[in-house]
Each structure stands twice: as structure tokens, then as C-alpha cells.
C-alpha atoms as a PDB file:
ATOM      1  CA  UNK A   1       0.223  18.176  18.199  1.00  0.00           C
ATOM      2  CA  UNK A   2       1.928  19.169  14.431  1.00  0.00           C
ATOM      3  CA  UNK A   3       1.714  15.364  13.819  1.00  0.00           C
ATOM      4  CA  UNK A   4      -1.830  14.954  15.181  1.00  0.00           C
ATOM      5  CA  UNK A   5      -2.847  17.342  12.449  1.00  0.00           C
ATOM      6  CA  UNK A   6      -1.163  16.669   9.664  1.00  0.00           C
ATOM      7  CA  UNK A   7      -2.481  13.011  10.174  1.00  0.00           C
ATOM      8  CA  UNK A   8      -6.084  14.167  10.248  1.00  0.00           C
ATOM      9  CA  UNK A   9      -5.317  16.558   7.242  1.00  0.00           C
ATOM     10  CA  UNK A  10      -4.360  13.306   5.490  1.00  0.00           C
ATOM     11  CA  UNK A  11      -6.874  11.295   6.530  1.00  0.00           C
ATOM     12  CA  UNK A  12      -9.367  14.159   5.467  1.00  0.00           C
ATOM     13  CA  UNK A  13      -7.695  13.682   1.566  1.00  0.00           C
ATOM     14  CA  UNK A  14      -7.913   9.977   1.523  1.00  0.00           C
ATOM     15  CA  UNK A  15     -11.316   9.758   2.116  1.00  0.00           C
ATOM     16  CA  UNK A  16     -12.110  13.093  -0.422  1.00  0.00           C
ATOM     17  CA  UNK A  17     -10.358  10.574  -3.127  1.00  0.00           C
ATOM     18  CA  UNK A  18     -11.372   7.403  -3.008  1.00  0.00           C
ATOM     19  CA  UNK A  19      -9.448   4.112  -4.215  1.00  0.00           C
ATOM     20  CA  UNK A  20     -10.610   3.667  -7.657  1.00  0.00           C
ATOM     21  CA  UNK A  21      -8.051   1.710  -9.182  1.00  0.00           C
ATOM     22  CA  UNK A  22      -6.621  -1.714  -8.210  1.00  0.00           C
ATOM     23  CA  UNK A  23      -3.024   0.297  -7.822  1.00  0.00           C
ATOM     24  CA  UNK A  24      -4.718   2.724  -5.485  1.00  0.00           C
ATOM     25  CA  UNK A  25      -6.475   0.025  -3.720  1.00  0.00           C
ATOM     26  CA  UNK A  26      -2.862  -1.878  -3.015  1.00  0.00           C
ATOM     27  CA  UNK A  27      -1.140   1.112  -2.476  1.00  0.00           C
ATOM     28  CA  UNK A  28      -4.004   1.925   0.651  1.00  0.00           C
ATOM     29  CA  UNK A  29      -4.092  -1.392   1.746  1.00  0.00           C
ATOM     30  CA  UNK A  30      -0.239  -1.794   2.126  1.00  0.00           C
ATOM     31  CA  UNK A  31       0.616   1.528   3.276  1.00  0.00           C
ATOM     32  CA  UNK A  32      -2.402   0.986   6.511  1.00  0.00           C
ATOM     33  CA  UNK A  33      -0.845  -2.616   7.244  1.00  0.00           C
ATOM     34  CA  UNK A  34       2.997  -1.326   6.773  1.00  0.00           C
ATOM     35  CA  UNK A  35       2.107   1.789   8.450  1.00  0.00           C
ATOM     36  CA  UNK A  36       0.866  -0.037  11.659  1.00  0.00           C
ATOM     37  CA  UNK A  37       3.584  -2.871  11.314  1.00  0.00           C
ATOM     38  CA  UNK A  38       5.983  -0.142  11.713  1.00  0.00           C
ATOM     39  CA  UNK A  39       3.905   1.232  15.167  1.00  0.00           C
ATOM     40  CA  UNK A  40       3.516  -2.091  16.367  1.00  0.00           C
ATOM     41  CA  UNK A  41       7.402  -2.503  16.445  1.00  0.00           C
ATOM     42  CA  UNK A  42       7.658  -4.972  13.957  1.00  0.00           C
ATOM     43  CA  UNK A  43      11.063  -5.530  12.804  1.00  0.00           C
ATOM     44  CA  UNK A  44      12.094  -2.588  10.101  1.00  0.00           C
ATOM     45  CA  UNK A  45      13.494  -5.849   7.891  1.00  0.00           C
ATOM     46  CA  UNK A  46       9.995  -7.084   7.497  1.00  0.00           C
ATOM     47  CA  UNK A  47       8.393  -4.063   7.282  1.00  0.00           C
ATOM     48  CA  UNK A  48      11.144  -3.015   4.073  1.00  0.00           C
ATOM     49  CA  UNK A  49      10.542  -6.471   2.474  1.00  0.00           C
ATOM     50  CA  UNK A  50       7.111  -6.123   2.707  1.00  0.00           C
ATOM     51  CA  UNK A  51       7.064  -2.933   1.065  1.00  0.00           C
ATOM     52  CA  UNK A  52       9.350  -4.373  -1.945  1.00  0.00           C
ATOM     53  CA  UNK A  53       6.400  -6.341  -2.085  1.00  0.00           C
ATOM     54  CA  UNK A  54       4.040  -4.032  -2.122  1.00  0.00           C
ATOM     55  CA  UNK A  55       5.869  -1.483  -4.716  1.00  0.00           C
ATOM     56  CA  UNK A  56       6.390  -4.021  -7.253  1.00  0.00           C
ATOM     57  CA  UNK A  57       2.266  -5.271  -6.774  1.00  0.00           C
ATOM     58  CA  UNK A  58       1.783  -1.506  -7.327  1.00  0.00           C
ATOM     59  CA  UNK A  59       3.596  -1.633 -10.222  1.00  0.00           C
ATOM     60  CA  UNK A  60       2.073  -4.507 -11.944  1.00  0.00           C
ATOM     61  CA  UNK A  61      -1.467  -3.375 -11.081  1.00  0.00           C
ATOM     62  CA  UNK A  62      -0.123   0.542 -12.291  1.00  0.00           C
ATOM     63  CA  UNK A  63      -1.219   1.294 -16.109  1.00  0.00           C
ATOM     64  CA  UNK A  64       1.255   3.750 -16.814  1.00  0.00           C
ATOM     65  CA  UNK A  65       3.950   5.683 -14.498  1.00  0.00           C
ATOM     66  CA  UNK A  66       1.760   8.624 -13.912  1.00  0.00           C
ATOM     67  CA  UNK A  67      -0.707   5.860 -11.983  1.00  0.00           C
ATOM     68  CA  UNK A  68       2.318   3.942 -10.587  1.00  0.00           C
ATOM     69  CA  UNK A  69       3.262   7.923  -9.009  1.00  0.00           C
ATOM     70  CA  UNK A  70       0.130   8.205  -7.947  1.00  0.00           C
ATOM     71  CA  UNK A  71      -0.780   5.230  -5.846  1.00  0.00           C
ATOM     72  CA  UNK A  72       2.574   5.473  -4.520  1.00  0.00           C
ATOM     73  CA  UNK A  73       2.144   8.893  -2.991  1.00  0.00           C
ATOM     74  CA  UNK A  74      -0.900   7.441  -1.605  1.00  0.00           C
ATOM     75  CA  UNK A  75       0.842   4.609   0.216  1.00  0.00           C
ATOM     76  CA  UNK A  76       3.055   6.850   1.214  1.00  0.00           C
ATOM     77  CA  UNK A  77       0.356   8.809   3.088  1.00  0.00           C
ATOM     78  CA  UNK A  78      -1.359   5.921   3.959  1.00  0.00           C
ATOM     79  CA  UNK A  79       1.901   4.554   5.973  1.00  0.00           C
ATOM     80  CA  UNK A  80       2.545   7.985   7.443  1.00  0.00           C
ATOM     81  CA  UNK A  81      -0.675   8.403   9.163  1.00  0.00           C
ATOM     82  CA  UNK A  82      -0.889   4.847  10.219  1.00  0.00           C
ATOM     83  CA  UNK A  83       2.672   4.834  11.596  1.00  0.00           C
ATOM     84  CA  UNK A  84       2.472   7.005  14.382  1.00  0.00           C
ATOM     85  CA  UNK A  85      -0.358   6.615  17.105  1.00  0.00           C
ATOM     86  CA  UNK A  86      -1.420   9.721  19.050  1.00  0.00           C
ATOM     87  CA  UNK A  87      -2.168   9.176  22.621  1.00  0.00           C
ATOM     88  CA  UNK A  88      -3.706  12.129  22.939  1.00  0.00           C
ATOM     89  CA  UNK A  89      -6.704  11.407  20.446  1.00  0.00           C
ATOM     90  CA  UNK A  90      -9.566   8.612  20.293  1.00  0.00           C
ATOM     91  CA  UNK A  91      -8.855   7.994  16.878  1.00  0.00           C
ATOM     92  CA  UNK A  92      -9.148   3.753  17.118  1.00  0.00           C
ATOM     93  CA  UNK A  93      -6.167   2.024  16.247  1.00  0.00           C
ATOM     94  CA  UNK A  94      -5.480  -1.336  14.546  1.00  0.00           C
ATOM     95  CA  UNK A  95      -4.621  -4.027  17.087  1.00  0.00           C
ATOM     96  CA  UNK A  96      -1.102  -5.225  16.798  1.00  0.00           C
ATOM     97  CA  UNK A  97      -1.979  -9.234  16.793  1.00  0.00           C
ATOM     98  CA  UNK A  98      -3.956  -8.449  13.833  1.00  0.00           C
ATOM     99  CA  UNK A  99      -1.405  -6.312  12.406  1.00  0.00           C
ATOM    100  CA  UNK A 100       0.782  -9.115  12.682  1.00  0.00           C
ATOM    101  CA  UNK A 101      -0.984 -11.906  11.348  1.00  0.00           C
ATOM    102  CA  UNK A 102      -2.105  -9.506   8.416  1.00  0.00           C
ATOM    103  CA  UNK A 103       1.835  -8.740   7.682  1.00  0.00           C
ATOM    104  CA  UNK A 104       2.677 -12.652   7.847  1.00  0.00           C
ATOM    105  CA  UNK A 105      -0.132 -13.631   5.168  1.00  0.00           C
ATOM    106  CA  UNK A 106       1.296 -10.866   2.935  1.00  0.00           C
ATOM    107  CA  UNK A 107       5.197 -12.114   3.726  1.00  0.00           C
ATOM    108  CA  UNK A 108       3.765 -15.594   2.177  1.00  0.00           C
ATOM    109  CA  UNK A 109       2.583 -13.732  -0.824  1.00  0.00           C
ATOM    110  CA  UNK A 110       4.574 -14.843  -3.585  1.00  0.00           C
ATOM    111  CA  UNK A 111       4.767 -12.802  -6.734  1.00  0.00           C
ATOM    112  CA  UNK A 112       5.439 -14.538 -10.090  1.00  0.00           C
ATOM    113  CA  UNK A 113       7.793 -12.242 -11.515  1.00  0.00           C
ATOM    114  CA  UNK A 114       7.447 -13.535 -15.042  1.00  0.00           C
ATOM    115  CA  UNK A 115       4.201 -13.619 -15.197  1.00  0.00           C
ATOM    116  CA  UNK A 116       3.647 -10.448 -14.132  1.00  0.00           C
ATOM    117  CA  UNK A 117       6.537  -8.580 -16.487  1.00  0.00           C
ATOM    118  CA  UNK A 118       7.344  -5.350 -15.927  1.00  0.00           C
ATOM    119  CA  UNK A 119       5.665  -1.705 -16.197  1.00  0.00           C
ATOM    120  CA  UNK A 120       6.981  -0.931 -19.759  1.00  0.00           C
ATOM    121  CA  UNK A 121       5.800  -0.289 -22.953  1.00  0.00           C
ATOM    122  CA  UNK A 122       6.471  -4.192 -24.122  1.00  0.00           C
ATOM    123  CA  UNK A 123       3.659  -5.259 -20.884  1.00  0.00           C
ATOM    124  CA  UNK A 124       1.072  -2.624 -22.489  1.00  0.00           C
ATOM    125  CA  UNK A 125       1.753  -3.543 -25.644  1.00  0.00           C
ATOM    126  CA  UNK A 126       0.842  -7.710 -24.812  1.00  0.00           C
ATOM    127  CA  UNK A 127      -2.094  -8.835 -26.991  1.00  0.00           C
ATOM    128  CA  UNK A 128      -4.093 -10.477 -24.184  1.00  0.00           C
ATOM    129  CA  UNK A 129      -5.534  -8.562 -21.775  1.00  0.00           C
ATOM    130  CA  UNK A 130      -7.610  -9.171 -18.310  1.00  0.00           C
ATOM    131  CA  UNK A 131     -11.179 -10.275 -19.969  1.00  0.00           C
ATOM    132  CA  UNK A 132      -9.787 -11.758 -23.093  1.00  0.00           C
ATOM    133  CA  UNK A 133     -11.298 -15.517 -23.855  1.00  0.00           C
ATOM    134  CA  UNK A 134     -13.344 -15.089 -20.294  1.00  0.00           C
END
């Protein structure tokens, strides 16, 4: 039962705050999918590459480390309630086919490294922006 309510306790938080960034909205996304990959017995390799993945999409999307914290705490939350399904509730549960197919279009993701740069002061600092010459 411990586990049952911390879960809704979480669950309670995530919906008092909202995704509002593209960071938190990655970081929610992958930690549901991951989360449920993980209960649906998915192999733990996958489920580790796939949050590499995820971490370094939070990090591009992150503005500064203080965001990058924050949307990973939220994955974090995100995976925990997602990764353990309580019998004894009616809470309704993401169907494992989906789950998978879901975690196989992400797998195929591919992340242009380059492009993206890293979280540092020399990415922030880049002239062009999202918007510029739209």
C-alpha cells in the first residue's frame, strides 16, 4: 500500500504543475513510456538506451541547468509512478503492445548530435535562434 500512495501523491503534483516547457513536456512523455516499458518487462537494455535518449533530448530542449534539473526530476517521477502497477487499484494502465510500439518509434529516433550542440554557454550564446528568418 506505501507504493500505492506515494504514486497517487505523485500523480496529485504532476497534474498541480503542468508541462509548460518543451523539456518538461519530454521529460513527461519519456518518463510515462520508460516507466511502463520497464512494467511491461521490456528488456532493461532498451529501456537504459532509451533513456540516454531521452536525457540528452532533455538537454537540448533544457535552457539552462536549473530547467535541465527540473524536467529531469519530473521524468524521474513520471517513470516511478508509471513503473509499478497496483493490482489492488482501478487506476487504468497503458497496454503493453502500445507500450511497445511507442518504445520502438522512439528507439528509431535519431538525434543529430551536431546539430543539436550541447547545453553550455557557447549553445546559448549561438546568434540564431528558433524563429529567426521564419
Amino acid at each position: 500500500m506505501p507504493v500505492s500512495a506515494a504514486a497517487i501523491t505523485v500523480a496529485a503534483l504532476l497534474v498541480a504543475s503542468p508541462s509548460t516547457t518543451d523539456a518538461d513536456r519530454i521529460a513527461a512523455n519519456g518518463g510515462f513510456l520508460l516507466g511502463n516499458a520497464h512494467r511491461c518487462g521490456i528488456d532493461d537494455n532498451r529501456v537504459t538506451r532509451a533513456g540516454q535518449l531521452v536525457r540528452t533530448l532533455i538537454a537540448a530542449a533544457s535552457g539552462d541547468d536549473k530547467a535541465q534539473e527540473e524536467a529531469t526530476a519530473r521524468f524521474s517521477a513520471f517513470f516511478l509512478v508509471s513503473a509499478v502497477a497496483d493490482p489492488k487499484t482501478e487506476k487504468l494502465i497503458a497496454s503493453c503492445k502500445r507500450i511497445t510500439a511507442e518504445l520502438r518509434e522512439l528507439e528509431d529516433h535519431r538525434v543529430d548530435l551536431p546539430l543539436i550542440g550541447s547545453n553550455d554557454d557557447t549553445r546559448r550564446a549561438s546568434p540564431l535562434r528558433p524563429g529567426d528568418g521564419e
